[in-house]
PDB file of N, CA and C in Angstrom:
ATOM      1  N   UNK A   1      -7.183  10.308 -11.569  1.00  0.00           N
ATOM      2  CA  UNK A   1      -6.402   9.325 -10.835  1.00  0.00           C
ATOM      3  C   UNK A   1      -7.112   9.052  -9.508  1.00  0.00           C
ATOM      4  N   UNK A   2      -7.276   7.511  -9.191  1.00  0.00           N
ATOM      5  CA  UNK A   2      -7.902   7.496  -8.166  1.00  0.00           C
ATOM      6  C   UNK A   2      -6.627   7.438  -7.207  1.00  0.00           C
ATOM      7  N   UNK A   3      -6.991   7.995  -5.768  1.00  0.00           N
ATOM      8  CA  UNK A   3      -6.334   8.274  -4.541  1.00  0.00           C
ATOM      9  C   UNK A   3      -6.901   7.205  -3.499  1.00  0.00           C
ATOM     10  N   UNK A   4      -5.732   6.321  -2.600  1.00  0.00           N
ATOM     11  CA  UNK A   4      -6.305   5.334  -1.411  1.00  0.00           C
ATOM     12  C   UNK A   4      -5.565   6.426  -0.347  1.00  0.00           C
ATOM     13  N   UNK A   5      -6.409   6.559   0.334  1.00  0.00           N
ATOM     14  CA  UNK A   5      -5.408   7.631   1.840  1.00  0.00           C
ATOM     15  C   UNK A   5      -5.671   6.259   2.996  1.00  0.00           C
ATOM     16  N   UNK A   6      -4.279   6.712   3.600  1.00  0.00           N
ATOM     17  CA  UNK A   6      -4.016   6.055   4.673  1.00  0.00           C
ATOM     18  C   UNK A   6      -3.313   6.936   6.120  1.00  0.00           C
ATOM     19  N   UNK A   7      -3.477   6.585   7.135  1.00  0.00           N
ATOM     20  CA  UNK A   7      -3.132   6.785   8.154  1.00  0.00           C
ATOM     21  C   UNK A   7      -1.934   6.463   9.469  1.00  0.00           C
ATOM     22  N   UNK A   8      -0.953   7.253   9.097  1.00  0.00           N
ATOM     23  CA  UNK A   8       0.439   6.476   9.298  1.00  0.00           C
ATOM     24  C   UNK A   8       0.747   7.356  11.235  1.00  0.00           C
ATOM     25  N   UNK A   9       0.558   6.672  12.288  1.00  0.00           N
ATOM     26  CA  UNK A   9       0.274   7.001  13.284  1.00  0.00           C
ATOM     27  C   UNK A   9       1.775   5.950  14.314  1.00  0.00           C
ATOM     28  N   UNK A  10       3.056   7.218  14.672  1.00  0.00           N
ATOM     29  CA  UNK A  10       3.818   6.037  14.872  1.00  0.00           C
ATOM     30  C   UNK A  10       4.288   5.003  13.677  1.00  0.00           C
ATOM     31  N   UNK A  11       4.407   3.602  14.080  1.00  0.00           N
ATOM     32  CA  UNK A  11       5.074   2.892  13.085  1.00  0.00           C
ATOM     33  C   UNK A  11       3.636   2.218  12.605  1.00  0.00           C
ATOM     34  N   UNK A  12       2.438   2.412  13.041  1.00  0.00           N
ATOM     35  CA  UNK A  12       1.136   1.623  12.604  1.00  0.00           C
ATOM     36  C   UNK A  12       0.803   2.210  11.351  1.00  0.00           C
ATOM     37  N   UNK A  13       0.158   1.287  10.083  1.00  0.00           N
ATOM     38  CA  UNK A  13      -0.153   2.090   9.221  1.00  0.00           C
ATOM     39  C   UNK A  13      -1.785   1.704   8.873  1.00  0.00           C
ATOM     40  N   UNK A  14      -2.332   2.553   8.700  1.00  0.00           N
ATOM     41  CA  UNK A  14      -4.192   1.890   8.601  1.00  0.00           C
ATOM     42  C   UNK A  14      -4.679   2.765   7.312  1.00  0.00           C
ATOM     43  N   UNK A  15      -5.799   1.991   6.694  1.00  0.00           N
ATOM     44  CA  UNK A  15      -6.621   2.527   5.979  1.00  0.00           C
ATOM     45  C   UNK A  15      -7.484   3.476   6.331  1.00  0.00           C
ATOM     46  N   UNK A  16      -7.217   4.874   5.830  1.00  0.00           N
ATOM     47  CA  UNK A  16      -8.590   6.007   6.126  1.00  0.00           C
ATOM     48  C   UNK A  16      -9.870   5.552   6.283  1.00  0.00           C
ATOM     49  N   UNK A  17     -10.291   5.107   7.692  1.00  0.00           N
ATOM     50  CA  UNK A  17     -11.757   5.065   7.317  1.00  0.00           C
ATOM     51  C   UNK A  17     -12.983   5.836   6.461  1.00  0.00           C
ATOM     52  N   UNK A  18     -12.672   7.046   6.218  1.00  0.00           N
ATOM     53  CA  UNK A  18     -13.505   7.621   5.494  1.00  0.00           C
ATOM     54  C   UNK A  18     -13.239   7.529   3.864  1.00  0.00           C
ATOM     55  N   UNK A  19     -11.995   6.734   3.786  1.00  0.00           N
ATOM     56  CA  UNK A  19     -11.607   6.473   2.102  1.00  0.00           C
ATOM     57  C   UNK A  19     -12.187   4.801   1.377  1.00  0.00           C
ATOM     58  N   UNK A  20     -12.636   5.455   0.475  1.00  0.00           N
ATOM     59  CA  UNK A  20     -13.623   4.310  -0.151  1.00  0.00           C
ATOM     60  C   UNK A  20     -12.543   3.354  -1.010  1.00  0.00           C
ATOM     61  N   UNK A  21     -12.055   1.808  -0.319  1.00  0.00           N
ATOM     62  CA  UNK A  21     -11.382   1.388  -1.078  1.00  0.00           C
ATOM     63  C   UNK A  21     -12.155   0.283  -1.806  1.00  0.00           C
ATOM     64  N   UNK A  22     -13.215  -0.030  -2.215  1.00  0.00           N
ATOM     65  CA  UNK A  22     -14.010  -0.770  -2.798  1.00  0.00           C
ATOM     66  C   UNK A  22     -13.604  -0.507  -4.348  1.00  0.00           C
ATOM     67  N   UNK A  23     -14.182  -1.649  -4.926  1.00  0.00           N
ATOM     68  CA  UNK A  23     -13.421  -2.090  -6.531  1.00  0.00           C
ATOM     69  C   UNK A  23     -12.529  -1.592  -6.960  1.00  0.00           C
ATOM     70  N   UNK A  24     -11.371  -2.155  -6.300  1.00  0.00           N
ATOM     71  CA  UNK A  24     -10.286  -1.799  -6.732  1.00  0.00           C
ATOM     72  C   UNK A  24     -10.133  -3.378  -7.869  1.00  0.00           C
ATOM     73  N   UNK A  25      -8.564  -3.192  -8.750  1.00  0.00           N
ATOM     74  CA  UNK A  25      -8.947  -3.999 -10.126  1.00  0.00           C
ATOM     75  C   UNK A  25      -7.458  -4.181 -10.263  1.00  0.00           C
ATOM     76  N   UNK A  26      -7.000  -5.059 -10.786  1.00  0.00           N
ATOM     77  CA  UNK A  26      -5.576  -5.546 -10.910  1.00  0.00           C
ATOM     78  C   UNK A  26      -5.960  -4.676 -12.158  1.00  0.00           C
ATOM     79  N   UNK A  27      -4.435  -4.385 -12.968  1.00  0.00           N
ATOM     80  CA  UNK A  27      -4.334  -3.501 -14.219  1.00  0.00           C
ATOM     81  C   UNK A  27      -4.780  -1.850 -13.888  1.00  0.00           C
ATOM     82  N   UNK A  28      -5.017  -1.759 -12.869  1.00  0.00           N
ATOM     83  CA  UNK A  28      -4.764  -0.396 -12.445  1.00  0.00           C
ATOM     84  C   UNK A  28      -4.006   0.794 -12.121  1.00  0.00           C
ATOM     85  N   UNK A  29      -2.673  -0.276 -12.517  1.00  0.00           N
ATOM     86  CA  UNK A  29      -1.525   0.917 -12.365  1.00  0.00           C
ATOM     87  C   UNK A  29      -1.027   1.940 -13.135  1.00  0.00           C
ATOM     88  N   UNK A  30      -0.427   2.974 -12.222  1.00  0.00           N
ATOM     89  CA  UNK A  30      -0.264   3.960 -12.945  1.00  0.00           C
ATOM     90  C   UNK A  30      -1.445   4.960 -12.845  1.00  0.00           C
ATOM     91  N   UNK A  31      -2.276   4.020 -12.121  1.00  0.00           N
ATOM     92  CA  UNK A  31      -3.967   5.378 -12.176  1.00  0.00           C
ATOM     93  C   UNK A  31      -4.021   5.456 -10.397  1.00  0.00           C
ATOM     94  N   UNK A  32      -3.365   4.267  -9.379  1.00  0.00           N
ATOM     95  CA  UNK A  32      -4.091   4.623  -8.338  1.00  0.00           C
ATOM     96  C   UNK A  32      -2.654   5.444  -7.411  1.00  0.00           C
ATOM     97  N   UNK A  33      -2.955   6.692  -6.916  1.00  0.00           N
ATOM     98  CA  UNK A  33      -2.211   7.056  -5.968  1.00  0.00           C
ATOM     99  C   UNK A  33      -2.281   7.037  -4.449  1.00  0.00           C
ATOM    100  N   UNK A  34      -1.330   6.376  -3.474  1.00  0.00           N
ATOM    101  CA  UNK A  34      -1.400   6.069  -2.323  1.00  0.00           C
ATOM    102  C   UNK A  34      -1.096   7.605  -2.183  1.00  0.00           C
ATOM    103  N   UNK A  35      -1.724   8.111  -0.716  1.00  0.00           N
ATOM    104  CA  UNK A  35      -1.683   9.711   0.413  1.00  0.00           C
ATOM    105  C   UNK A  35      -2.173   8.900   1.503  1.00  0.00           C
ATOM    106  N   UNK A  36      -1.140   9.606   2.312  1.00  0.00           N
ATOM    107  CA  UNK A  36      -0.132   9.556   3.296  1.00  0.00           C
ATOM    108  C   UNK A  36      -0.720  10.679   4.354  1.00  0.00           C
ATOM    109  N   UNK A  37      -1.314  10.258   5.586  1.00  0.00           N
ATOM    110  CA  UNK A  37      -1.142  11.062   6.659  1.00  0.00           C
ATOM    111  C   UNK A  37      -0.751  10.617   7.905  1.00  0.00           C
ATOM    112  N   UNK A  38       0.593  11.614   8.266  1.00  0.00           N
ATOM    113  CA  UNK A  38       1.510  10.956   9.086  1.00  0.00           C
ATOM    114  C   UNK A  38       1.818  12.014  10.343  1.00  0.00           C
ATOM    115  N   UNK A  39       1.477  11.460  11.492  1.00  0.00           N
ATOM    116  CA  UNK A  39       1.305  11.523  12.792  1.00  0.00           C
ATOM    117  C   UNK A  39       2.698  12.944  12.933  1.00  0.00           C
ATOM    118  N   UNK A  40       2.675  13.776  14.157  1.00  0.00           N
ATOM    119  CA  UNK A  40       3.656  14.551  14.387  1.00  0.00           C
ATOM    120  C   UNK A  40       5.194  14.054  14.520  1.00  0.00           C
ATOM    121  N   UNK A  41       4.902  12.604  15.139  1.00  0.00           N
ATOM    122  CA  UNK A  41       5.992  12.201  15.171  1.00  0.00           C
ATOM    123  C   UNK A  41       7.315  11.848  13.828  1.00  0.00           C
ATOM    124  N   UNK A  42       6.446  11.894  12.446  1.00  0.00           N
ATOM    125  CA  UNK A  42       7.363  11.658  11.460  1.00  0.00           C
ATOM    126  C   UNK A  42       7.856  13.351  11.128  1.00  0.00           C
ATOM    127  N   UNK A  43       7.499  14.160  11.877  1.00  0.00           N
ATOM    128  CA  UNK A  43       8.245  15.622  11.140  1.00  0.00           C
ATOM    129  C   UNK A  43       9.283  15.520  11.415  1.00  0.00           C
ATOM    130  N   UNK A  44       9.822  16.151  10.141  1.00  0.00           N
ATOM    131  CA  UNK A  44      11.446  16.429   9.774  1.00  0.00           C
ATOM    132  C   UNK A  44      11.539  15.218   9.378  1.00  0.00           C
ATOM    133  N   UNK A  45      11.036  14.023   9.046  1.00  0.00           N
ATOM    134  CA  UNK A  45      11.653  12.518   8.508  1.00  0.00           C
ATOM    135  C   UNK A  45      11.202  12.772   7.182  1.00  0.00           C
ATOM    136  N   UNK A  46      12.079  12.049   6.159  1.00  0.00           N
ATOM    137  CA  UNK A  46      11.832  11.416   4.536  1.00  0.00           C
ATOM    138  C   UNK A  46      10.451  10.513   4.788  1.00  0.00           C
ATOM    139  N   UNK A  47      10.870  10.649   4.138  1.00  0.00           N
ATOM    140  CA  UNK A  47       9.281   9.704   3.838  1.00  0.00           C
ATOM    141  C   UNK A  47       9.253   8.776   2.880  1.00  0.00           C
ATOM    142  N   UNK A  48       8.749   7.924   3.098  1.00  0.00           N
ATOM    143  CA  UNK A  48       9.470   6.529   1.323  1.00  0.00           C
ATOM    144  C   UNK A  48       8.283   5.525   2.070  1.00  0.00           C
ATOM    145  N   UNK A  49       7.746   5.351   0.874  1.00  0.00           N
ATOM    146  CA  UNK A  49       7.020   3.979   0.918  1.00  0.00           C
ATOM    147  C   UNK A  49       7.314   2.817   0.240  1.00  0.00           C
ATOM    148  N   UNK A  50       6.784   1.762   0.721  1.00  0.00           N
ATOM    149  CA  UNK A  50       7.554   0.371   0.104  1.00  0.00           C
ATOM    150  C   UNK A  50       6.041  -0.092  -0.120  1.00  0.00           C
ATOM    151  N   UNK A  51       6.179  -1.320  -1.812  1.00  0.00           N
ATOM    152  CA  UNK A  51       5.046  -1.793  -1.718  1.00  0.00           C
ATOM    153  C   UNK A  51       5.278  -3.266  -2.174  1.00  0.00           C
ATOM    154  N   UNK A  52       4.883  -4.242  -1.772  1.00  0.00           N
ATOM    155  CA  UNK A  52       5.146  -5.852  -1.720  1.00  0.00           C
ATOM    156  C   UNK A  52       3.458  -6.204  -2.484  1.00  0.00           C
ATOM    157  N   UNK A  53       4.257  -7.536  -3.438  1.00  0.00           N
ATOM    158  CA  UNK A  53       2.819  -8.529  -4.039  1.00  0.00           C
ATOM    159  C   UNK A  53       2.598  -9.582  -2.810  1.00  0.00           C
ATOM    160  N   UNK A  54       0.770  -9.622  -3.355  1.00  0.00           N
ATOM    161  CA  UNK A  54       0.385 -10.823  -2.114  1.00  0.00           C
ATOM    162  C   UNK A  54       1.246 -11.869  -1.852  1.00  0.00           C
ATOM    163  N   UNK A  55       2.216 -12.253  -2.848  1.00  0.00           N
ATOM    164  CA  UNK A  55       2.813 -13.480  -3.090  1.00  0.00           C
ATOM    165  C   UNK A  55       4.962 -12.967  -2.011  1.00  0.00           C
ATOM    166  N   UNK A  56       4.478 -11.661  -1.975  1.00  0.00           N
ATOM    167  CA  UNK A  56       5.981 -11.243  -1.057  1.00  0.00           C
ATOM    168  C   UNK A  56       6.988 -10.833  -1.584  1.00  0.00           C
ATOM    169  N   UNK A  57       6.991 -10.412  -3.066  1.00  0.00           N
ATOM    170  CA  UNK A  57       7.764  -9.631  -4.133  1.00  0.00           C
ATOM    171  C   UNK A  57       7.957  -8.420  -3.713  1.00  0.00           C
ATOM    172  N   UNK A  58       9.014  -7.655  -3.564  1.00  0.00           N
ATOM    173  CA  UNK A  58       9.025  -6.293  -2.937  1.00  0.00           C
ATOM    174  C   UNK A  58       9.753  -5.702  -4.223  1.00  0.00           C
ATOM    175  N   UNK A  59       8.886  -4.270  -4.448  1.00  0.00           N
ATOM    176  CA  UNK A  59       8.872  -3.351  -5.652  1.00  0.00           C
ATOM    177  C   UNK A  59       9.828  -2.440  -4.977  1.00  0.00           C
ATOM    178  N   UNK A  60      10.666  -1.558  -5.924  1.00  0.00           N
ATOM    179  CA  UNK A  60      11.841  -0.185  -5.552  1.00  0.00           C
ATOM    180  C   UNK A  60      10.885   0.736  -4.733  1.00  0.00           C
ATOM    181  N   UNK A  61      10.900   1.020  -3.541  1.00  0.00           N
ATOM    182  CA  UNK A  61      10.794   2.492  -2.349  1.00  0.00           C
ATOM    183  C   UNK A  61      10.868   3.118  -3.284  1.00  0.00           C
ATOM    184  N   UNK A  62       9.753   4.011  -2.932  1.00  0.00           N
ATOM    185  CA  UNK A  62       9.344   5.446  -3.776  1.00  0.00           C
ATOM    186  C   UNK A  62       9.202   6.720  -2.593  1.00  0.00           C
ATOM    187  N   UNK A  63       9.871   7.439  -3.072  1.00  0.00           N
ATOM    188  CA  UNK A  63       9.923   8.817  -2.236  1.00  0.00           C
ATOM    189  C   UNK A  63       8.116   9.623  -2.371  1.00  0.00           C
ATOM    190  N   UNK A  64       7.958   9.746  -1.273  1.00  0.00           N
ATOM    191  CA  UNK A  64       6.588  10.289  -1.508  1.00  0.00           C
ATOM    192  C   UNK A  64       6.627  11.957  -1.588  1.00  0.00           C
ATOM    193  N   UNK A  65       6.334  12.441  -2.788  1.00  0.00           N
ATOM    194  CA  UNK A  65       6.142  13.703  -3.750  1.00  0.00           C
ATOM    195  C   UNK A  65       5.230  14.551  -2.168  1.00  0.00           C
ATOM    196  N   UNK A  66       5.835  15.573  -2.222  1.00  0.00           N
ATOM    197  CA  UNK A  66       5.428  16.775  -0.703  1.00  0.00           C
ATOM    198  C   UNK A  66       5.300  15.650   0.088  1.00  0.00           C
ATOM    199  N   UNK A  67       6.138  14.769   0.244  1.00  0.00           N
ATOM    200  CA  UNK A  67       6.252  13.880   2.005  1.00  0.00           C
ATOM    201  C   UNK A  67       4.831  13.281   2.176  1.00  0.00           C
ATOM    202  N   UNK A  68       3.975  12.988   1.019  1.00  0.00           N
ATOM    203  CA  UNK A  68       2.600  12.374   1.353  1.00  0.00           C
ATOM    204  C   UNK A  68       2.250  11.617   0.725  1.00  0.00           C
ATOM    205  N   UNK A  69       2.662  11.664  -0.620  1.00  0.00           N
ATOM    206  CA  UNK A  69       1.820  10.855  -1.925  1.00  0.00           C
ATOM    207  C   UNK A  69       2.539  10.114  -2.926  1.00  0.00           C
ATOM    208  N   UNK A  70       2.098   9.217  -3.414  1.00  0.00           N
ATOM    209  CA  UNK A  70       3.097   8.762  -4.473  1.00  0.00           C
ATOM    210  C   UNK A  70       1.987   7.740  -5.175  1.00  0.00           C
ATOM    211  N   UNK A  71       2.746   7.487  -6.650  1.00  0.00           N
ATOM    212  CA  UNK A  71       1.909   6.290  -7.917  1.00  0.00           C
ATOM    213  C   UNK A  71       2.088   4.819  -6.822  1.00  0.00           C
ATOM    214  N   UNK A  72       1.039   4.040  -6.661  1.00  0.00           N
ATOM    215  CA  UNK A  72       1.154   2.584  -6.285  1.00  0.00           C
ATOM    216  C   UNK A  72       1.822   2.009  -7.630  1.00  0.00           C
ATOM    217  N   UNK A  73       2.719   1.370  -7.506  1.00  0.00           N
ATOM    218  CA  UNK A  73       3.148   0.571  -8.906  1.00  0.00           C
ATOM    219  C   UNK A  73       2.286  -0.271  -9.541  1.00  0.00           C
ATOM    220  N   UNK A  74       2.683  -0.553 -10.625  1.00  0.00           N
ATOM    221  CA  UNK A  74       2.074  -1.392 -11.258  1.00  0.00           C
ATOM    222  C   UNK A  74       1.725  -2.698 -10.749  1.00  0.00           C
ATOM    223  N   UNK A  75       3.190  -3.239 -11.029  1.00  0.00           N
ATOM    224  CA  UNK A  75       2.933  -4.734 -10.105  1.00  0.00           C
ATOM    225  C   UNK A  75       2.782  -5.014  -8.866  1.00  0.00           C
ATOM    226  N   UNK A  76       2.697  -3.869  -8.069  1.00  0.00           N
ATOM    227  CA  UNK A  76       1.973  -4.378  -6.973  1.00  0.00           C
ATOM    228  C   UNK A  76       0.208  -4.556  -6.932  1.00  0.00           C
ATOM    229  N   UNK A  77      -0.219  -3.993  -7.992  1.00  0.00           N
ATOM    230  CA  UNK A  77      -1.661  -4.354  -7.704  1.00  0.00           C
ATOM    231  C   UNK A  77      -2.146  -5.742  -8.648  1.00  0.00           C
ATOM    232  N   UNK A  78      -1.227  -6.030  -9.212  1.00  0.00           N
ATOM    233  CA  UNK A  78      -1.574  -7.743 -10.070  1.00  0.00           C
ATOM    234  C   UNK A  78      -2.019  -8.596  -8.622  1.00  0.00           C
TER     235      UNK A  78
END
């Protein structure tokens, strides 16, 4: 399974610079997992990510598995 890590600092959220997000591929779901690293300030908070299509379709909040990680859906990567 490929992994995109990101950097959740405060309410800003950024791409890991050291994470290689190059060829990524619509029909990839189910293989790519978003991880989550999140600043001191989210301890003790849930954690839930939301994921929207380019077009502004918003997919069901997913609880992120140990407060970090979770499956990107399907249709969000069409």
């Amino acid at each position: 399974m490929r992994k995109l890590s990101f950097i959740v600092n405060g309410q800003v959220i950024e791409k890991d610079p050291k994470c290689d997000f190059s060829n990524l591929f619509p029909g990839a779901g189910g293989l790519i997992e978003a991880e989550f690293s999140f600043s001191t300030d989210w301890d003790g908070c849930s954690k839930v990510a939301a994921f929207f299509s380019p077009l502004g379709k918003e997919y069901p909040p997913r609880v992120l598995a140990d407060g970090k990680t979770c499956v990107i859906p399907f249709p969000a990567l069409e």
